[in-house]
Protein backbone atom coordinates (compact mmCIF):
# COMPACT_ATOMS: atom_id res chain seq x y z
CA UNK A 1 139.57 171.98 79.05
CA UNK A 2 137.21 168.72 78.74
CA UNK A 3 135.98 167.69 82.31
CA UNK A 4 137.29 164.20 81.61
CA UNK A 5 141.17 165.52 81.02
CA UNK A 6 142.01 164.18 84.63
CA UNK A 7 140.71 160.78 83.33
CA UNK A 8 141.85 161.01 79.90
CA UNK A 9 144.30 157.82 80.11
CA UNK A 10 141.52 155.84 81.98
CA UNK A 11 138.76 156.80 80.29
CA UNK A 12 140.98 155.98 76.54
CA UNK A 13 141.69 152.95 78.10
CA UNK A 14 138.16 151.77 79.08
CA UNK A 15 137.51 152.47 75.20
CA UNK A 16 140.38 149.93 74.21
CA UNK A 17 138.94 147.51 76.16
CA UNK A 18 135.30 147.89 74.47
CA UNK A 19 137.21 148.17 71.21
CA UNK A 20 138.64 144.60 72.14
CA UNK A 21 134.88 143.39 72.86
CA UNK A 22 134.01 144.53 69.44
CA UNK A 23 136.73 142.99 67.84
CA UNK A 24 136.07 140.18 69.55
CA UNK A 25 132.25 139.61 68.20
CA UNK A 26 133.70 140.70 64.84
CA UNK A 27 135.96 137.28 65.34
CA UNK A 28 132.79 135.38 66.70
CA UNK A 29 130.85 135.89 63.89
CA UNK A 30 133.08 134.86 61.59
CA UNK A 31 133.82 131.77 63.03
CA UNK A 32 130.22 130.68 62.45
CA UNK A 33 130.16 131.09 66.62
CA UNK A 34 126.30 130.07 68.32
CA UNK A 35 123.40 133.08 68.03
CA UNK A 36 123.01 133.02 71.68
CA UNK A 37 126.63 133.37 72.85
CA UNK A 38 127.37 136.44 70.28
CA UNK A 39 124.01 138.04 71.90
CA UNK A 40 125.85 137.33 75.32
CA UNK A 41 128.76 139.49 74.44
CA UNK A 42 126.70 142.07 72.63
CA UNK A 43 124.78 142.45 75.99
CA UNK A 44 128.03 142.88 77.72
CA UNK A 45 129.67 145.05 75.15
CA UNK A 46 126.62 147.55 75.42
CA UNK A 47 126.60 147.40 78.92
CA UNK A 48 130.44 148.87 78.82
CA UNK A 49 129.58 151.53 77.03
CA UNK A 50 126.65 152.48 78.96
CA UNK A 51 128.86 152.75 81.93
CA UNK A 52 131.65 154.47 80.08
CA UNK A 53 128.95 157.17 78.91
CA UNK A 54 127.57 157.48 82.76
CA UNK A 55 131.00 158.47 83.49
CA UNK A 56 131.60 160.55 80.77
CA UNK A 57 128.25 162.26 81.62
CA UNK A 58 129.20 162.39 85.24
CA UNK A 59 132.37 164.25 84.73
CA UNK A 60 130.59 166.53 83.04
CA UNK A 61 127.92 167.37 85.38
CA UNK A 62 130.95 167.47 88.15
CA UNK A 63 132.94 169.66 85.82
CA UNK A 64 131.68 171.53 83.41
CA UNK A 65 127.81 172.31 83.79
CA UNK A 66 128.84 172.88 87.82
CA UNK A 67 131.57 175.64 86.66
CA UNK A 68 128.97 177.03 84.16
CA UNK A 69 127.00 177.28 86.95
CA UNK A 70 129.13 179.31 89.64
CA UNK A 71 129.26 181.94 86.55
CA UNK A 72 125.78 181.98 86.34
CA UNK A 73 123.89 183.37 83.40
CA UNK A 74 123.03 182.36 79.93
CA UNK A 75 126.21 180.43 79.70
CA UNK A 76 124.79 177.98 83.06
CA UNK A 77 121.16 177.50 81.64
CA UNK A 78 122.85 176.64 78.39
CA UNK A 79 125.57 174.00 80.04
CA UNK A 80 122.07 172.55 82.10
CA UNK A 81 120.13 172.32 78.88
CA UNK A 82 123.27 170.66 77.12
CA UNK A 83 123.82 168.02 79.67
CA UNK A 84 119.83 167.57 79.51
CA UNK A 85 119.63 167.04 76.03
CA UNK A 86 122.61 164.54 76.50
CA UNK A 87 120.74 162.62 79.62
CA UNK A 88 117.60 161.75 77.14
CA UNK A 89 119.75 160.95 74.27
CA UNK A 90 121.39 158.24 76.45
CA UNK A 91 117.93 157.32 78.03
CA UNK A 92 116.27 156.66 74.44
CA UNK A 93 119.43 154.52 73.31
């Protein structure tokens, strides 16, 4: 089971809303709409999906890697180096 399941609905409906954000820059371009206030929504669209990921990711850790690690074991180092690898991926973005 994914460690977002008890946010499924939420978390599907933060993406709708960022889908809506897209669309919506799709529209502004265009319409031939100023440089400066398509950058403005670009900022705010990327900042929405920064968040949703730091949610995702924190569901994760809360879920997932700490279950991995009550087990113990190979399968906890390898939940740990998952979420790590997934921490600088979102760092270097």
């Amino acid at each position: 089971m994914a460690g977002y399941s008890g946010s499924k609905h939420d978390q599907a409906m933060r993406l709708r809303r960022i889908e809506g954000q897209i669309r919506g820059l799709q529209r502004m371009v265009e319409d031939d709409k100023y440089c400066i206030d398509i950058l403005t929504q670009v900022s705010a669209a990327t900042s929405a999906l920064k968040s949703f990921s730091l949610s995702l990711l924190e569901e994760h850790l809360a879920h997932c890697v700490a279950e991995a690690t009550l087990k113990g074991g190979p399968e906890a180092e390898a939940k740990v180096k998952e979420a790590s690898d997934a921490i600088a991926r979102l760092v270097r973005s």
